[in-house]
Protein backbone atom coordinates (compact mmCIF):
# COMPACT_ATOMS: atom_id res chain seq x y z
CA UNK A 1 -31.39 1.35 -9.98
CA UNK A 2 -27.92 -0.36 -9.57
CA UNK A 3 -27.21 -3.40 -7.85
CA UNK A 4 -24.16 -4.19 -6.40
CA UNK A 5 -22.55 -6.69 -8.10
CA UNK A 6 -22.02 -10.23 -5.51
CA UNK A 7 -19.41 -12.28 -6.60
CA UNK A 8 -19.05 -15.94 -4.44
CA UNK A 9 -15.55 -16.91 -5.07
CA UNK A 10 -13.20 -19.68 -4.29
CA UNK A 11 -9.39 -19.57 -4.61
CA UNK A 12 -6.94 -22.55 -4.92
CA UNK A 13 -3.33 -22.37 -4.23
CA UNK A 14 -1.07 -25.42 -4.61
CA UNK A 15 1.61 -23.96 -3.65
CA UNK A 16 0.19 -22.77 0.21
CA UNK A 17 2.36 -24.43 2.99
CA UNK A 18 0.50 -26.64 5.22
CA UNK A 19 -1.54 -24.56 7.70
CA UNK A 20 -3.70 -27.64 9.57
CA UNK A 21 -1.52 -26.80 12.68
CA UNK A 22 -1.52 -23.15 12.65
CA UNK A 23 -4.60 -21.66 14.96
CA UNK A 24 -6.93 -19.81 13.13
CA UNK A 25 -7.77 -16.19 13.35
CA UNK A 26 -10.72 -14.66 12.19
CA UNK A 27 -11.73 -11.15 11.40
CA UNK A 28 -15.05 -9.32 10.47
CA UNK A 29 -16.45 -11.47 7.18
CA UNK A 30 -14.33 -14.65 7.82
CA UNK A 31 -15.41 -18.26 9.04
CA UNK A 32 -14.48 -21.58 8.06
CA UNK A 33 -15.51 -21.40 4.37
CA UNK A 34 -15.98 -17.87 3.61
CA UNK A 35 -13.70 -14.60 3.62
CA UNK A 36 -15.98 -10.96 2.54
CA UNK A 37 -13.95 -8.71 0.78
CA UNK A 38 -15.68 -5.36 -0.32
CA UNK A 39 -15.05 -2.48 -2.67
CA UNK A 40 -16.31 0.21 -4.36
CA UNK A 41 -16.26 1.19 -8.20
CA UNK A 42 -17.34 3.66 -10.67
CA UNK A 43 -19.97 1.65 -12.50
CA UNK A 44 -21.87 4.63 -13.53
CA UNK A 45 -21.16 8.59 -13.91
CA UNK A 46 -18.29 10.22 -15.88
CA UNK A 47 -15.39 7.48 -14.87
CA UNK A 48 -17.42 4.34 -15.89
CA UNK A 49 -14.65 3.41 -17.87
CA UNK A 50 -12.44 2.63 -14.75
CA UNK A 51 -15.40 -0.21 -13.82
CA UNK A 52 -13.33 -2.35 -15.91
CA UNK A 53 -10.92 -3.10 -12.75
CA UNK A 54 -13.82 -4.29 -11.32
CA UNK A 55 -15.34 -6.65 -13.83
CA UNK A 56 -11.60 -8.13 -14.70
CA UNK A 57 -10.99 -8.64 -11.00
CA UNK A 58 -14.18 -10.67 -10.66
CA UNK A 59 -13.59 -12.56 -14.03
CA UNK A 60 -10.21 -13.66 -12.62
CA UNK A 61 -11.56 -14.41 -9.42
CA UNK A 62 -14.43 -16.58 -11.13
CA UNK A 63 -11.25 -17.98 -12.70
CA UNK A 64 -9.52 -18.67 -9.78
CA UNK A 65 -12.48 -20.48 -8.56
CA UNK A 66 -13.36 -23.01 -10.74
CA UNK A 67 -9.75 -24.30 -9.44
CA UNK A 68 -11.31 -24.89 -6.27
CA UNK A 69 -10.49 -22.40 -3.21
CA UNK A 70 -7.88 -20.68 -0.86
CA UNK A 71 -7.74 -23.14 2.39
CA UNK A 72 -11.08 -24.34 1.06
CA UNK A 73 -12.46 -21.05 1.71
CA UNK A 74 -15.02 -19.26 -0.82
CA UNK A 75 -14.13 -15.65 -1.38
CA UNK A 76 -16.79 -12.90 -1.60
CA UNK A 77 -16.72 -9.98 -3.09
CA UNK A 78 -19.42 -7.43 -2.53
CA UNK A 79 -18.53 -4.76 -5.87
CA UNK A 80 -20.70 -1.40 -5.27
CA UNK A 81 -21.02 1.38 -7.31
CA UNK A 82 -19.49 5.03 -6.03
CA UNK A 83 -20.29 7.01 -9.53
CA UNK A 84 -16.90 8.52 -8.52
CA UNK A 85 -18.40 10.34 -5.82
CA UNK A 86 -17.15 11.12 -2.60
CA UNK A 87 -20.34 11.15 -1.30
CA UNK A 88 -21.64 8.23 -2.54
CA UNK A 89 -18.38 6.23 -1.99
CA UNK A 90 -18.27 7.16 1.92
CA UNK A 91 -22.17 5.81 1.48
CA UNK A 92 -21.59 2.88 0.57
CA UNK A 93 -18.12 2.04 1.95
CA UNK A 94 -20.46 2.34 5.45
CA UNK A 95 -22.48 -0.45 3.85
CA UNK A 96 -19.76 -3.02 3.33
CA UNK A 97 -18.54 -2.24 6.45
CA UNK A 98 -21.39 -1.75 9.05
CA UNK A 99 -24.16 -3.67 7.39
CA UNK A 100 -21.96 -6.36 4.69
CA UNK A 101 -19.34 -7.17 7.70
CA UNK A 102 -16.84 -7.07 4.87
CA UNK A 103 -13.33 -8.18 6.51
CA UNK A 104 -11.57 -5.45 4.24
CA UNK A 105 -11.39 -2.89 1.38
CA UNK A 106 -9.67 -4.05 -2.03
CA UNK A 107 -8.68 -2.37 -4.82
CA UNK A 108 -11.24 0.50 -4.98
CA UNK A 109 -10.66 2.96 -7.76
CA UNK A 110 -10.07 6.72 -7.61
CA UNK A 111 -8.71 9.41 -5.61
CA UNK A 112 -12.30 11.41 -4.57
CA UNK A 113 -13.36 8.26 -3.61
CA UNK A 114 -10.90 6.56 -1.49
CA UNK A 115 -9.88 10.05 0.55
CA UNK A 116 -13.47 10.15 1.31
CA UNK A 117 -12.92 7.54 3.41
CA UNK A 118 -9.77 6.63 4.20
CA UNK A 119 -10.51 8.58 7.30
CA UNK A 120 -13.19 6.51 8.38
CA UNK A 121 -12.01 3.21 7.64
CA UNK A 122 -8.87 3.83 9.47
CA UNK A 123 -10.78 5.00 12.67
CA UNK A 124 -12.30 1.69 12.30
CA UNK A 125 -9.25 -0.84 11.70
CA UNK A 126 -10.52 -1.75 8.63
CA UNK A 127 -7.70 -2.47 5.91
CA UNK A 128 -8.06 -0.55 2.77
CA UNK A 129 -5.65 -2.05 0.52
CA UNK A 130 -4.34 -1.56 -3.04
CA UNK A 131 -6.21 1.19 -3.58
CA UNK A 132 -6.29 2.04 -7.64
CA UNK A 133 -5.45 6.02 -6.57
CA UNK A 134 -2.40 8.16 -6.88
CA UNK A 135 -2.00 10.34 -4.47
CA UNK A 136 0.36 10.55 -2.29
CA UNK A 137 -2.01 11.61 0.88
CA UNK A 138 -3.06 8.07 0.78
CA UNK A 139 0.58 6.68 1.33
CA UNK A 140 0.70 8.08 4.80
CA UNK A 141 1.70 5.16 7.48
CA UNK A 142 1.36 6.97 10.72
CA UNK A 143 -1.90 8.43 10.16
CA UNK A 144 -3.43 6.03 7.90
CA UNK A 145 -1.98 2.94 9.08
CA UNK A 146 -4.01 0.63 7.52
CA UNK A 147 -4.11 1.77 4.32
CA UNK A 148 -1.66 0.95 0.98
CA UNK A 149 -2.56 1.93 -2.59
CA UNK A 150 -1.51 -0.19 -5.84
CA UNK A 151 -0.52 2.85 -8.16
CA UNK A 152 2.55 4.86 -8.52
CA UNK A 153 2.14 7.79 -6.65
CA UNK A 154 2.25 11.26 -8.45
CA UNK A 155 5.52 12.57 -7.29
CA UNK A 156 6.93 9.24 -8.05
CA UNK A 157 5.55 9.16 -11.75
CA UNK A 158 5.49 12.85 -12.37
CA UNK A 159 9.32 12.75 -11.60
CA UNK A 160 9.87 10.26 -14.22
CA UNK A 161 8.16 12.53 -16.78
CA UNK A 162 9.84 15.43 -15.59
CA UNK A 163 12.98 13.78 -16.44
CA UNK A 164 12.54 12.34 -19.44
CA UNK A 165 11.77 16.21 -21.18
CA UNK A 166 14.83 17.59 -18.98
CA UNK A 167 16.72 14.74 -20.98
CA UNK A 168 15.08 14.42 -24.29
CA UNK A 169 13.52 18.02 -24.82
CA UNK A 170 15.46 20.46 -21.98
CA UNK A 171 14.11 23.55 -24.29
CA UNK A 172 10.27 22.69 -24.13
CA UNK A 173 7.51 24.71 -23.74
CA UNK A 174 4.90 23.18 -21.90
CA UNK A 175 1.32 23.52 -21.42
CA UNK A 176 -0.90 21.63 -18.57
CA UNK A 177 -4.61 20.68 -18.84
CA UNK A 178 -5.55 19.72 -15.52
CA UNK A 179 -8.62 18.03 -13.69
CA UNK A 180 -9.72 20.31 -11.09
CA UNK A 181 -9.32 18.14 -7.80
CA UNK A 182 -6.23 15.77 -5.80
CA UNK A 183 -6.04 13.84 -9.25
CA UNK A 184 -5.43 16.79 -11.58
CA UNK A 185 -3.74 19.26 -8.86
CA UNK A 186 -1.39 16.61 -7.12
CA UNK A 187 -0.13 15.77 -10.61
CA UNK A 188 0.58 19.03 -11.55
CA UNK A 189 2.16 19.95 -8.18
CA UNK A 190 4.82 16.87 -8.46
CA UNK A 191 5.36 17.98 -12.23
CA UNK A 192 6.45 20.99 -11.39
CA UNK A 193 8.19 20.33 -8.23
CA UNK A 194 10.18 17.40 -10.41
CA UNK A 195 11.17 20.35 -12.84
CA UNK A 196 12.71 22.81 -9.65
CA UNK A 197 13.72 25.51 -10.94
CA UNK A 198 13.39 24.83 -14.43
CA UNK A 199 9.53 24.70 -14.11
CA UNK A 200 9.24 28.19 -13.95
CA UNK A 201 10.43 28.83 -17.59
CA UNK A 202 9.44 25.02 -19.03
CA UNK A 203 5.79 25.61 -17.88
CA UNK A 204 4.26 27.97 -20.11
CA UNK A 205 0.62 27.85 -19.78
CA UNK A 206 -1.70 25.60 -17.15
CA UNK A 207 -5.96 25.37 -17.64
CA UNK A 208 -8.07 23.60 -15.13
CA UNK A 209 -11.45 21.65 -15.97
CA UNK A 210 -14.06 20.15 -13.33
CA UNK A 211 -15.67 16.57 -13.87
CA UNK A 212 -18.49 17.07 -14.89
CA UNK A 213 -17.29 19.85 -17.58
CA UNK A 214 -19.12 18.79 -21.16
CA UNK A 215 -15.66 18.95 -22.70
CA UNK A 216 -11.90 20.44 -22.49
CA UNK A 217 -12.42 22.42 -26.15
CA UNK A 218 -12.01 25.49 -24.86
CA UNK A 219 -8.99 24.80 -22.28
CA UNK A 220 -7.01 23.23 -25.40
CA UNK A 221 -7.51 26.56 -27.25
CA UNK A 222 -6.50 28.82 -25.11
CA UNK A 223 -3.72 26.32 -24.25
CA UNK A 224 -2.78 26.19 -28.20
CA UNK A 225 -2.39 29.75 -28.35
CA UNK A 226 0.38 29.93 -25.66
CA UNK A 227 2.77 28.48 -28.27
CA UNK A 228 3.51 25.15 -26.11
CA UNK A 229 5.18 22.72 -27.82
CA UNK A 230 4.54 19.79 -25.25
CA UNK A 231 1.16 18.99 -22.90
CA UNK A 232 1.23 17.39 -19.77
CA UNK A 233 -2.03 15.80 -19.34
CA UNK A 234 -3.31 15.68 -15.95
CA UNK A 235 -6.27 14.52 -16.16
CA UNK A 236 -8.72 11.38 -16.67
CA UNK A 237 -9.03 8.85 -19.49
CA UNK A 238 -12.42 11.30 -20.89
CA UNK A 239 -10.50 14.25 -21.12
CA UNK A 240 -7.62 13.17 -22.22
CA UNK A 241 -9.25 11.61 -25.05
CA UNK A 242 -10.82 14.79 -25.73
CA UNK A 243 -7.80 16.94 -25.42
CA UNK A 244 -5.59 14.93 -28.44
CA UNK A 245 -8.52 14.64 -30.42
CA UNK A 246 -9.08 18.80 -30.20
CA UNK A 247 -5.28 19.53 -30.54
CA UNK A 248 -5.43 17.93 -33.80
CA UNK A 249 -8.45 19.18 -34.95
CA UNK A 250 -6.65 22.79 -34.14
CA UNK A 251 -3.78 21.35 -36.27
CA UNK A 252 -1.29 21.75 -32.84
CA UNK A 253 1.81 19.69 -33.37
CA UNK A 254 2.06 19.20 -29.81
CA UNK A 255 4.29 16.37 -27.96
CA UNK A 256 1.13 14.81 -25.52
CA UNK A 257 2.79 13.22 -22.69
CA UNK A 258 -0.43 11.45 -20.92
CA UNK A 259 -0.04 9.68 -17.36
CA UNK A 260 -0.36 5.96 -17.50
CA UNK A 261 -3.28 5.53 -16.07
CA UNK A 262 -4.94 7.04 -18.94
CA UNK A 263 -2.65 5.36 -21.89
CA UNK A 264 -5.27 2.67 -22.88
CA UNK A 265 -5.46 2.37 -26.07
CA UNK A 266 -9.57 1.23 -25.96
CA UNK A 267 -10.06 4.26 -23.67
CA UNK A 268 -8.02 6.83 -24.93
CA UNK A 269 -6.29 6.54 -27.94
CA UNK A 270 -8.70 5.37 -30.58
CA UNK A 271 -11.50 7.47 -28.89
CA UNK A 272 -9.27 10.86 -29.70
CA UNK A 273 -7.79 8.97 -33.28
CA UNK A 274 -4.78 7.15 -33.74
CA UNK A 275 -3.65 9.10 -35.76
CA UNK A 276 -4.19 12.64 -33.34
CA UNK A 277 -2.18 10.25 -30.49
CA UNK A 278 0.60 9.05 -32.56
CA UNK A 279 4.04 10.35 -30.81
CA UNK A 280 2.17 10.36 -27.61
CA UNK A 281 4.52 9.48 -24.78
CA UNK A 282 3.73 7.51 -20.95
CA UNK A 283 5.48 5.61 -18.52
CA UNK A 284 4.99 1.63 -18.55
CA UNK A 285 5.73 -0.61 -15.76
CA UNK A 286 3.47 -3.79 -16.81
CA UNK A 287 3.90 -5.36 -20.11
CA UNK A 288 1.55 -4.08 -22.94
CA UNK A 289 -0.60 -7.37 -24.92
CA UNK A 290 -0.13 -5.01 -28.16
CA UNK A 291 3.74 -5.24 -27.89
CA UNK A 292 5.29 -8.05 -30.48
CA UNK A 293 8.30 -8.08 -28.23
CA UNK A 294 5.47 -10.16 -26.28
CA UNK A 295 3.99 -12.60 -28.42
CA UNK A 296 5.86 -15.59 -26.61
CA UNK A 297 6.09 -14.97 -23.33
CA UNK A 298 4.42 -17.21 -20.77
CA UNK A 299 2.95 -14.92 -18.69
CA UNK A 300 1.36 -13.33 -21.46
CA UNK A 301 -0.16 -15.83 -23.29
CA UNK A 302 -1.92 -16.82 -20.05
CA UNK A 303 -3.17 -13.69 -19.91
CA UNK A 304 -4.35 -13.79 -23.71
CA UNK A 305 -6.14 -17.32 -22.68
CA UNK A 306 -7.69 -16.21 -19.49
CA UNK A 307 -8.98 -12.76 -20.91
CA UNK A 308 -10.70 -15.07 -24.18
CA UNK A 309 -12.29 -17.45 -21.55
CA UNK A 310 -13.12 -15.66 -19.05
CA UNK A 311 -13.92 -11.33 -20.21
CA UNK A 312 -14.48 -12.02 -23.72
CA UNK A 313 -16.01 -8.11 -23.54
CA UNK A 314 -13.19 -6.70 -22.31
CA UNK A 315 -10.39 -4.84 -24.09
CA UNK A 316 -7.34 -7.28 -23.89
CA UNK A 317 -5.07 -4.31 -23.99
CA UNK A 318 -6.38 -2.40 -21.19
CA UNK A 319 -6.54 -5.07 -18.79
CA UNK A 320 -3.39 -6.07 -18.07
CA UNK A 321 -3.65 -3.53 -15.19
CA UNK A 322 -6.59 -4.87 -13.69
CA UNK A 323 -5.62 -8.63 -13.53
CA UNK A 324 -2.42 -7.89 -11.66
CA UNK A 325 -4.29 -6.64 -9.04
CA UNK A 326 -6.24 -9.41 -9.00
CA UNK A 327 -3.24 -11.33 -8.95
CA UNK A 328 -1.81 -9.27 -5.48
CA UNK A 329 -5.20 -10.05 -3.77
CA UNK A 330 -4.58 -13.61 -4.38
CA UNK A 331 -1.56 -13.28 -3.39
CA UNK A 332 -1.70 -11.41 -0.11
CA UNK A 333 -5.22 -14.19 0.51
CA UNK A 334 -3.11 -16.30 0.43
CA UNK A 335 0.02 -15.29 2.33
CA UNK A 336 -2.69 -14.92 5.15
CA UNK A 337 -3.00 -18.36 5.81
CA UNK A 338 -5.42 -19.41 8.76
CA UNK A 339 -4.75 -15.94 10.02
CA UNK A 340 -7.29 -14.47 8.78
CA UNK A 341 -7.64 -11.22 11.03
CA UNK A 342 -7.55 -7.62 9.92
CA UNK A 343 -3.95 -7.37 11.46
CA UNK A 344 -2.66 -10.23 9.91
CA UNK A 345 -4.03 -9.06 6.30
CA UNK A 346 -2.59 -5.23 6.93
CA UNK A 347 0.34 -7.33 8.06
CA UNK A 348 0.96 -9.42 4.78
CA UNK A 349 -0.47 -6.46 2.24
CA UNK A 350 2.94 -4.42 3.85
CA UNK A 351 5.07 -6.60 4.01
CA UNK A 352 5.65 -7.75 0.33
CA UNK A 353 9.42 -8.01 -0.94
CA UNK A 354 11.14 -8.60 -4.56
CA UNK A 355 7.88 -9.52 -5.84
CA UNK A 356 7.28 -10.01 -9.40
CA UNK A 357 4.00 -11.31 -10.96
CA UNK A 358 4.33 -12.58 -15.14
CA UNK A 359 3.27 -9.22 -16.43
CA UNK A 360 5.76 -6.93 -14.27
CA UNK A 361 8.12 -5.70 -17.08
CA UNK A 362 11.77 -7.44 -16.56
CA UNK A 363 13.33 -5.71 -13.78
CA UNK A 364 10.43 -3.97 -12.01
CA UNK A 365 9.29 -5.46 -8.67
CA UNK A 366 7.20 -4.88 -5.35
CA UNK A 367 8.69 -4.23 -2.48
CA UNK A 368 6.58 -2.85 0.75
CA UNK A 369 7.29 -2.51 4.35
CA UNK A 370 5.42 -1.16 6.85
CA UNK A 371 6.81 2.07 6.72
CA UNK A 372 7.15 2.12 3.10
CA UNK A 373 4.58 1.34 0.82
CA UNK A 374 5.11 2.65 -2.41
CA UNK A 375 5.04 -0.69 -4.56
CA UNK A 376 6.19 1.35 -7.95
CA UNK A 377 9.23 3.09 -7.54
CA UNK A 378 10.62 2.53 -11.52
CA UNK A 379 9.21 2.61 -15.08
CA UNK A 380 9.96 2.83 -18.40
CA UNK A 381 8.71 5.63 -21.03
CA UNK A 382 7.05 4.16 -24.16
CA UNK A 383 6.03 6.32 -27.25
CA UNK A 384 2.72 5.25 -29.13
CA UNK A 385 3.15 4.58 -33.09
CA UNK A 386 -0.32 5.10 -34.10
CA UNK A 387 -1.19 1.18 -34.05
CA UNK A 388 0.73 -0.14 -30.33
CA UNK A 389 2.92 1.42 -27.26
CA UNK A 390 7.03 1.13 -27.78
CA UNK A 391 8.83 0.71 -24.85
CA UNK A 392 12.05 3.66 -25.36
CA UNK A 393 15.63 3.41 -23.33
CA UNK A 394 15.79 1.45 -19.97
CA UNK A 395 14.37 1.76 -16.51
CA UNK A 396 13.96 4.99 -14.88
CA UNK A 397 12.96 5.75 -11.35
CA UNK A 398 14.85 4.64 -8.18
């Protein structure tokens, strides 16, 4: 059986303004020394590896308080596990709201999962914010007004890919290994619709896989055989993994361009062999612990301390992710005040501008508004050299 995972957490913020004056304003899961924050993760099934947002989020927040609390309020955060399934995600997203009396929903992972009830939540007034999904039917302000996600959005990051080849390779022949749902098709869509009307002589071959497919072996063979030079991999962090490590076995030279969320190097590229994903290319818009370039910065060697102390089982290099959004939560908890209503938290979650947390590469910030909440508009492409990511050229997006 799995048990949610309870986390009692305090924040402290020297830097909060005075509040004592302010009237306070309480939502659903709030009183005088408590605010309920809920979310829902793939501990188990075949996405477990994304649970990691979960356990780094908590570890930070455990971090956060032994420094002693937001307003002297403890945080907590009931973690449940969705197995990446719409079904059980809508489940259980009931729970934390109807029976937990969570005041919102933060930083769930996956697309399946968070469509399944974006829906519901909304018809409720519950925020669901910074969402770990990419599609772009979740960035919809009129109809899902209280809901903002935390990832570059697939037209957004697809476009970026799209022009790196038209720059770098404008002659490639490219292949697409795709997961069969809004992860895998939405990706594939924006690809394409990035390349207009080159896409129809650039894409050369495409091959779909479900979840719960044993493995991609097949797909990459028939793939091979179209005489693609490049693959566009839209799919998940398994797959992926599988994909590079079956190209190479077939001996297919083949330029892997792999979407960020499934660049870890713990996840993905040892799994399918350094050596299979060297010359693999992604977009970076955090800054990578593996990268030299690195080795003094502040904001990193915080990170380096806090992931030793606090998730000594965690893979330092695919975390950095993770504790930024820890890092926004804080933030936005914070930003809240005394006002600690469901409006007021929609209110501050959209309504972030210029922000830049230590391990947003230089240049790259957040800025939302209401009626704008894509928080990564730019990136830069990095190639992998077998041992670390290499950030290539300057910042592309807009």
């Amino acid at each position: 059986m799995i048990r949610p995972l309870i986390l009692a957490l305090s924040f402290s913020i020297a830097s909060l303004s005075p509040v004592g004056a302010a009237e306070k304003k309480y939502g659903p899961g709030v009183t005088d020394t408590e605010i309920k924050l809920g979310q829902t993760m793939p501990y188990s099934g075949p996405v477990s590896s994304l649970a990691r947002f979960g356990r780094v989020e908590a570890a930070y927040l455990r971090k956060i308080n032994a420094s002693g609390g937001v307003n002297g309020r403890q945080v907590t955060l009931v973690s449940l596990d969705d197995a990446f399934a719409p079904a059980k995600a809508a489940e259980q997203t009931r729970k934390l709201v109807e029976s937990d009396g969570v005041l919102a929903i933060v930083g769930s992972v996956g697309t399946p999962s968070n469509l399944a009830v974006a829906k519901y939540l909304n018809s409720k007034a519950v925020p669901q914010i910074l969402l770990l999904a990419s599609t772009p039917k979740l960035d919809d302000p009129e109809n899902l007004p209280w809901t903002t996600t935390f990832m570059m959005p697939q037209p957004v990051e697809t476009r970026i890919y799209a022009e790196y080849l038209l720059k770098t390779k404008p002659d490639a022949k490219i292949a697409v290994i795709y997961q069969n749902d809004d992860l895998g098709k939405g990706n594939l869509a924006g690809f394409k619709a990035a390349l207009g009307s080159r896409a129809s002589t650039m894409v050369v071959a495409e091959a779909a896989y479900d979840i719960m497919d044993p493995t991609v072996d097949s797909q990459i063979v028939a793939l091979k055989a179209s005489g693609a030079d490049t693959l566009f991999h839209a799919s998940n962090a398994r797959f992926a993994a599988q994909a590079i490590r079956k190209a190479h076995e077939l001996g297919w030279k083949v330029q892997h361009v792999l979407l960020s969320g499934v660049s870890g190097i713990a996840a993905v590229m040892r799994p399918a062999g350094l050596a299979a994903s060297t010359g693999a290319v992604t977009a970076f818009w955090l800054k990578s612990s593996e990268d030299p370039m690195w080795e003094a910065d502040a904001g990193m060697r915080e990170y380096r301390a806090f992931m030793k102390e606090w998730a000594p089982n965690e893979e330092v290099e695919d975390s950095v992710f993770p504790y930024s959004t820890a890092q926004i939560i804080v933030e936005i908890l914070k930003n809240c005040g005394d006002d600690l209503s469901r409006e007021n938290l929609i209110r501050q979650a959209t309504n972030m501008r210029g922000v830049q947390l230590p391990l947003f590469l230089p240049g790259l910030t957040i800025n939302v508004t209401p009626t704008n909440r894509i928080a990564w508009r730019k990136a830069r492409m990095a190639r992998f050299d077998g041992t670390r990511w290499v950030l290539l050229d300057d910042v592309i997006g807009n």
